[in-house]
C-alpha atoms as a PDB file:
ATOM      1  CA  UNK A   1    -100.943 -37.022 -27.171  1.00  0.00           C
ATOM      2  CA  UNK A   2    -100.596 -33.591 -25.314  1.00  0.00           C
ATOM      3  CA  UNK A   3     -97.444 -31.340 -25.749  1.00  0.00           C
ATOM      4  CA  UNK A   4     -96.892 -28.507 -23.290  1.00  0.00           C
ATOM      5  CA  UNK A   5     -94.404 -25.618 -23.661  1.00  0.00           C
ATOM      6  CA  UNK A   6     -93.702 -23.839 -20.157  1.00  0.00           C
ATOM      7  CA  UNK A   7     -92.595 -20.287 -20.577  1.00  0.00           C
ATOM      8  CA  UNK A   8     -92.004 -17.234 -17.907  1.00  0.00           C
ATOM      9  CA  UNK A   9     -88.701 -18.732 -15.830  1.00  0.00           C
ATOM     10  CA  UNK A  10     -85.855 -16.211 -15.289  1.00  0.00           C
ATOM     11  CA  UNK A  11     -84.060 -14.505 -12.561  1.00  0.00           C
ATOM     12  CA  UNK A  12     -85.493 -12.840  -9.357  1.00  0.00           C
ATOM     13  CA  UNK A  13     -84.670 -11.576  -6.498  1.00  0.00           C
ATOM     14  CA  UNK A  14     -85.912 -12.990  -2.884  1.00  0.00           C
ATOM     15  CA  UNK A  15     -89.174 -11.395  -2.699  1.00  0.00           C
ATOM     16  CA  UNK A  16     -90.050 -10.899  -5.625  1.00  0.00           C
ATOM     17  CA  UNK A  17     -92.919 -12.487  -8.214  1.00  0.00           C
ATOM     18  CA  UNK A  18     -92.867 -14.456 -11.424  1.00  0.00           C
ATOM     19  CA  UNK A  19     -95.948 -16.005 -13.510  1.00  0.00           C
ATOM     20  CA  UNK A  20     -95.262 -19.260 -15.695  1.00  0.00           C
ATOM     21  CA  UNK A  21     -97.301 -20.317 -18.069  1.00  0.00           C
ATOM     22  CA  UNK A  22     -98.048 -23.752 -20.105  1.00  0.00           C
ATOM     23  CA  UNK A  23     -99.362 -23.746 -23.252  1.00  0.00           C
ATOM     24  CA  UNK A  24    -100.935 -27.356 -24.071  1.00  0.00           C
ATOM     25  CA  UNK A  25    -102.134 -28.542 -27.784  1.00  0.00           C
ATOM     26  CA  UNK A  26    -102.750 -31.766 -29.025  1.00  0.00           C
ATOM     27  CA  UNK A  27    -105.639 -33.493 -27.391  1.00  0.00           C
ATOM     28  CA  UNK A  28    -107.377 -30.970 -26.037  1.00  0.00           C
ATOM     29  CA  UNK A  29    -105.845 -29.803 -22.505  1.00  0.00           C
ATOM     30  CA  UNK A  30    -109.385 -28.683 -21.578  1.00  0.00           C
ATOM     31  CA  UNK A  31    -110.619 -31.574 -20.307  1.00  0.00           C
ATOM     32  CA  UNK A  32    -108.033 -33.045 -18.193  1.00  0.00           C
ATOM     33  CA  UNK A  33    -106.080 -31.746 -15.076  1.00  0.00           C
ATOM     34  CA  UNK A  34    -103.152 -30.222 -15.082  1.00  0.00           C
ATOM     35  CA  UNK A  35    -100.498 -29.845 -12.358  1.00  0.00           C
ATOM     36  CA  UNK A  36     -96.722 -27.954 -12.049  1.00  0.00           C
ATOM     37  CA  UNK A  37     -93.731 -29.878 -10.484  1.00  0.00           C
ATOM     38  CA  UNK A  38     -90.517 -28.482  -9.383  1.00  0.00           C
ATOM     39  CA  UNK A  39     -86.692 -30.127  -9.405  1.00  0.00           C
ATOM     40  CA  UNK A  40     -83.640 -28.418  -8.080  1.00  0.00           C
ATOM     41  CA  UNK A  41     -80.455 -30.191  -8.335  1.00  0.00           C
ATOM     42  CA  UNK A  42     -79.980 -33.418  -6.578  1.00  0.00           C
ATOM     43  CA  UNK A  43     -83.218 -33.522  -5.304  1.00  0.00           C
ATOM     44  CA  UNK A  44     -86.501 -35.221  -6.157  1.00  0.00           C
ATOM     45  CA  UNK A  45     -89.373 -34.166  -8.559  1.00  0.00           C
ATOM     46  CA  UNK A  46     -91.741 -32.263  -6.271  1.00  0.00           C
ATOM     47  CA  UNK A  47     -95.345 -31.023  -6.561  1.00  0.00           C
ATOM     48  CA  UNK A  48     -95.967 -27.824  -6.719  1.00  0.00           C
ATOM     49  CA  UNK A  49     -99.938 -27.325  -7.508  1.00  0.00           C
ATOM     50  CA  UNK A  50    -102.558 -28.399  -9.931  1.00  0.00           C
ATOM     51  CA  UNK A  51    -105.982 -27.847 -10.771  1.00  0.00           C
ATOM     52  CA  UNK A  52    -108.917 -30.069 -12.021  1.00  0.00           C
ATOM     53  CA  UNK A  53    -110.231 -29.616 -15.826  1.00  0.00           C
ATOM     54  CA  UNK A  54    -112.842 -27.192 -14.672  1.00  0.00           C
ATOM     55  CA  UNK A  55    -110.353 -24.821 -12.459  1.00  0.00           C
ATOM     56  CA  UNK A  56    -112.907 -25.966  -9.688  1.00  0.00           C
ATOM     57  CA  UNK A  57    -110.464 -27.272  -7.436  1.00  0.00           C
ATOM     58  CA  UNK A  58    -107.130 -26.531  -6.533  1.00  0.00           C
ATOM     59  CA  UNK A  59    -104.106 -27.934  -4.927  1.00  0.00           C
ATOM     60  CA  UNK A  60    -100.999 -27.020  -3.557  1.00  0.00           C
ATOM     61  CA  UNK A  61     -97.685 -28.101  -2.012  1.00  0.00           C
ATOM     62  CA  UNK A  62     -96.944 -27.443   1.546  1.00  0.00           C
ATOM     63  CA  UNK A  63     -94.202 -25.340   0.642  1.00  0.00           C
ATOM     64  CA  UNK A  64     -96.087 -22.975  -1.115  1.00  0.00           C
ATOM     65  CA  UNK A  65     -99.538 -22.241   0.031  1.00  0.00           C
ATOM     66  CA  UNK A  66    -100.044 -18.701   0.176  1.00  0.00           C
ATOM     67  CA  UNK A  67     -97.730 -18.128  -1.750  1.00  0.00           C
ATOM     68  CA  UNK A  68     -98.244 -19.652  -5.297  1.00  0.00           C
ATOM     69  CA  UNK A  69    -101.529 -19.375  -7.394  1.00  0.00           C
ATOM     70  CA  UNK A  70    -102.137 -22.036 -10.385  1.00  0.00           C
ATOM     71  CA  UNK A  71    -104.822 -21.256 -12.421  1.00  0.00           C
ATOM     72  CA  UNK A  72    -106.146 -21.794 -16.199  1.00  0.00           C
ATOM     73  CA  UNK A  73    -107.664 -20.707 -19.220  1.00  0.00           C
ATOM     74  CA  UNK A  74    -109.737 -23.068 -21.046  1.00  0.00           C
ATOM     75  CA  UNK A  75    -110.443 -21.169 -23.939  1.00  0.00           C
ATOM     76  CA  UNK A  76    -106.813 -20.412 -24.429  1.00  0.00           C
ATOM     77  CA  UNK A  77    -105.501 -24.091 -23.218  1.00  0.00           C
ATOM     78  CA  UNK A  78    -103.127 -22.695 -21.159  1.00  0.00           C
ATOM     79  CA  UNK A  79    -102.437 -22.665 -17.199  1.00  0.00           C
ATOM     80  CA  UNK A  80    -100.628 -20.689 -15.184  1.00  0.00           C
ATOM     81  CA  UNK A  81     -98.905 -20.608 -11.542  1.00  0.00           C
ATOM     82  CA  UNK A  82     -98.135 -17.096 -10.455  1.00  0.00           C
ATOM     83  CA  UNK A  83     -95.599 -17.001  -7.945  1.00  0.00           C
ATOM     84  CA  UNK A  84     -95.300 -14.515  -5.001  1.00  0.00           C
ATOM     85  CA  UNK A  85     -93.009 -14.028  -1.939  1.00  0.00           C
ATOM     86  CA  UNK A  86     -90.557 -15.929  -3.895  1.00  0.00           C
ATOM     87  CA  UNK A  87     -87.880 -17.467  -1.729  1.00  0.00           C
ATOM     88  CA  UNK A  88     -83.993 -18.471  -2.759  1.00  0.00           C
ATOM     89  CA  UNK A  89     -85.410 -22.698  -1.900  1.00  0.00           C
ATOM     90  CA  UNK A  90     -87.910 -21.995  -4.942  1.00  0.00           C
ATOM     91  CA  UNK A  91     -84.959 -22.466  -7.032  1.00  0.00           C
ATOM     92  CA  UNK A  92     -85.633 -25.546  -9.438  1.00  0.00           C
ATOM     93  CA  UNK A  93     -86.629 -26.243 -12.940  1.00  0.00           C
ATOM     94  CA  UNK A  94     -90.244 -26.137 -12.993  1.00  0.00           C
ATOM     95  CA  UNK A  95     -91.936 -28.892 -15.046  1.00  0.00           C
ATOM     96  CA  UNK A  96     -95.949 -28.495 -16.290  1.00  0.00           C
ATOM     97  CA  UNK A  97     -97.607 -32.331 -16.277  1.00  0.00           C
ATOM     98  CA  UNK A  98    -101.350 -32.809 -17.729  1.00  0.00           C
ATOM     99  CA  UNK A  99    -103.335 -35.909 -17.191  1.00  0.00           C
ATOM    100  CA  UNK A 100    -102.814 -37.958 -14.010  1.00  0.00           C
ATOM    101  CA  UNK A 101    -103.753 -41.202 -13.925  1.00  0.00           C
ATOM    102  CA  UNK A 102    -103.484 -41.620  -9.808  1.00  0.00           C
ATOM    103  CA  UNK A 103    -102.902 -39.428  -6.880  1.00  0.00           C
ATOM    104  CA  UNK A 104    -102.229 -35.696  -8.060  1.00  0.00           C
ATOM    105  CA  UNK A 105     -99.467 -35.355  -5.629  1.00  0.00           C
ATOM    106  CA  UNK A 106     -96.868 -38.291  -7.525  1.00  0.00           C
ATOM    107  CA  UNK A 107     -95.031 -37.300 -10.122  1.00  0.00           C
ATOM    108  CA  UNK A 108     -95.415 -40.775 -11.731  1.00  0.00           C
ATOM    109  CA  UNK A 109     -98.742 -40.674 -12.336  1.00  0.00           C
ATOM    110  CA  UNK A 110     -98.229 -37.684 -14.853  1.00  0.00           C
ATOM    111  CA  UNK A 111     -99.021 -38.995 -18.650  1.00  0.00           C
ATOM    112  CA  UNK A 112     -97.950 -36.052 -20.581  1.00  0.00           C
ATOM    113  CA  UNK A 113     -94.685 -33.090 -19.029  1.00  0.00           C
ATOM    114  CA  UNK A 114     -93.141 -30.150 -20.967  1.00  0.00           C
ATOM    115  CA  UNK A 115     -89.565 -29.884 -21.095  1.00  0.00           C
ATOM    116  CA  UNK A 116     -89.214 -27.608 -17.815  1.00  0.00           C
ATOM    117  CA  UNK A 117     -88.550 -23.503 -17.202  1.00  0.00           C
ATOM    118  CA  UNK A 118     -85.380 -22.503 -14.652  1.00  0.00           C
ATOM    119  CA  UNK A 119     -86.600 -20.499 -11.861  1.00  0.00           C
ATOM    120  CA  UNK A 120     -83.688 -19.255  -9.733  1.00  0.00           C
ATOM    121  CA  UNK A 121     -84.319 -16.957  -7.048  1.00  0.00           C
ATOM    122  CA  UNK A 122     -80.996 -14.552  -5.690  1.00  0.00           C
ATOM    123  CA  UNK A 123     -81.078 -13.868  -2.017  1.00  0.00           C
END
C-alpha cells in the first residue's frame, strides 16, 4: 500500500503560480511513477503530468505544457507540480496517483490516489 497527502491548493489570481506537493509513505514511492490528475465540477478526471520513478521522463497534458512542471524528490518521497501562468480553466481539485498499471494518461490505471487539493484560479 502507498498513501499520498497532496498539499499547496488555495486561491490565485489569473496569472499567477502555485506549487503542490505529494508526500507518499508506505511502500516506498521511490520506485514507482507517479502522476497528478485534475477534476472540476461535472467534468471528467483529467491528466495533468507524471513522471517515471527515476524523474527521467516526463509527461504532460495538452492543456498545460509550458506551463506546469512535475517533478520529484526521491530522497524525500515526495513530488511536486509547480504551476505557472495559471488560468481561471485550471480550476479543479487536483488528485496525486502513484503506480500505473497501463497507459499513464487513464486515470483507471492509477493503483494508489490521495484525497485531492482545490485549486481555484479568480479571473
Amino acid at each position: 500500500q502507498v498513501q499520498l497527502v497532496e498539499s499547496g491548493g488555495g486561491l490565485v489570481q489569473a496569472g499567477g503560480s502555485l506549487r503542490l506537493s505529494c508526500a507518499a509513505s508506505g511502500r516506498t514511492g521511490s520506485s514507482i511513477a507517479m502522476g497528478w490528475f485534475r477534476q472540476a465540477p461535472g467534468k471528467e478526471r483529467e491528466f495533468v503530468a507524471a513522471i517515471t520513478w527515476n524523474g527521467g521522463r516526463k509527461y504532460y497534458g495538452d492543456s498545460v505544457k509550458g506551463r506546469f512542471t512535475i517533478s520529484r524528490d526521491n530522497a524525500k518521497n515526495t513530488v511536486y507540480l509547480q504551476m505557472n501562468s495559471l488560468k481561471p480553466e485550471d480550476t479543479a481539485v487536483y488528485y496525486c496517483a502513484a503506480d500505473p498499471s497501463g497507459s499513464l494518461y487513464q486515470y483507471g490505471t492509477w493503483r494508489y490516489w490521495g484525497q485531492g487539493t482545490q485549486v481555484t484560479v479568480s479571473s
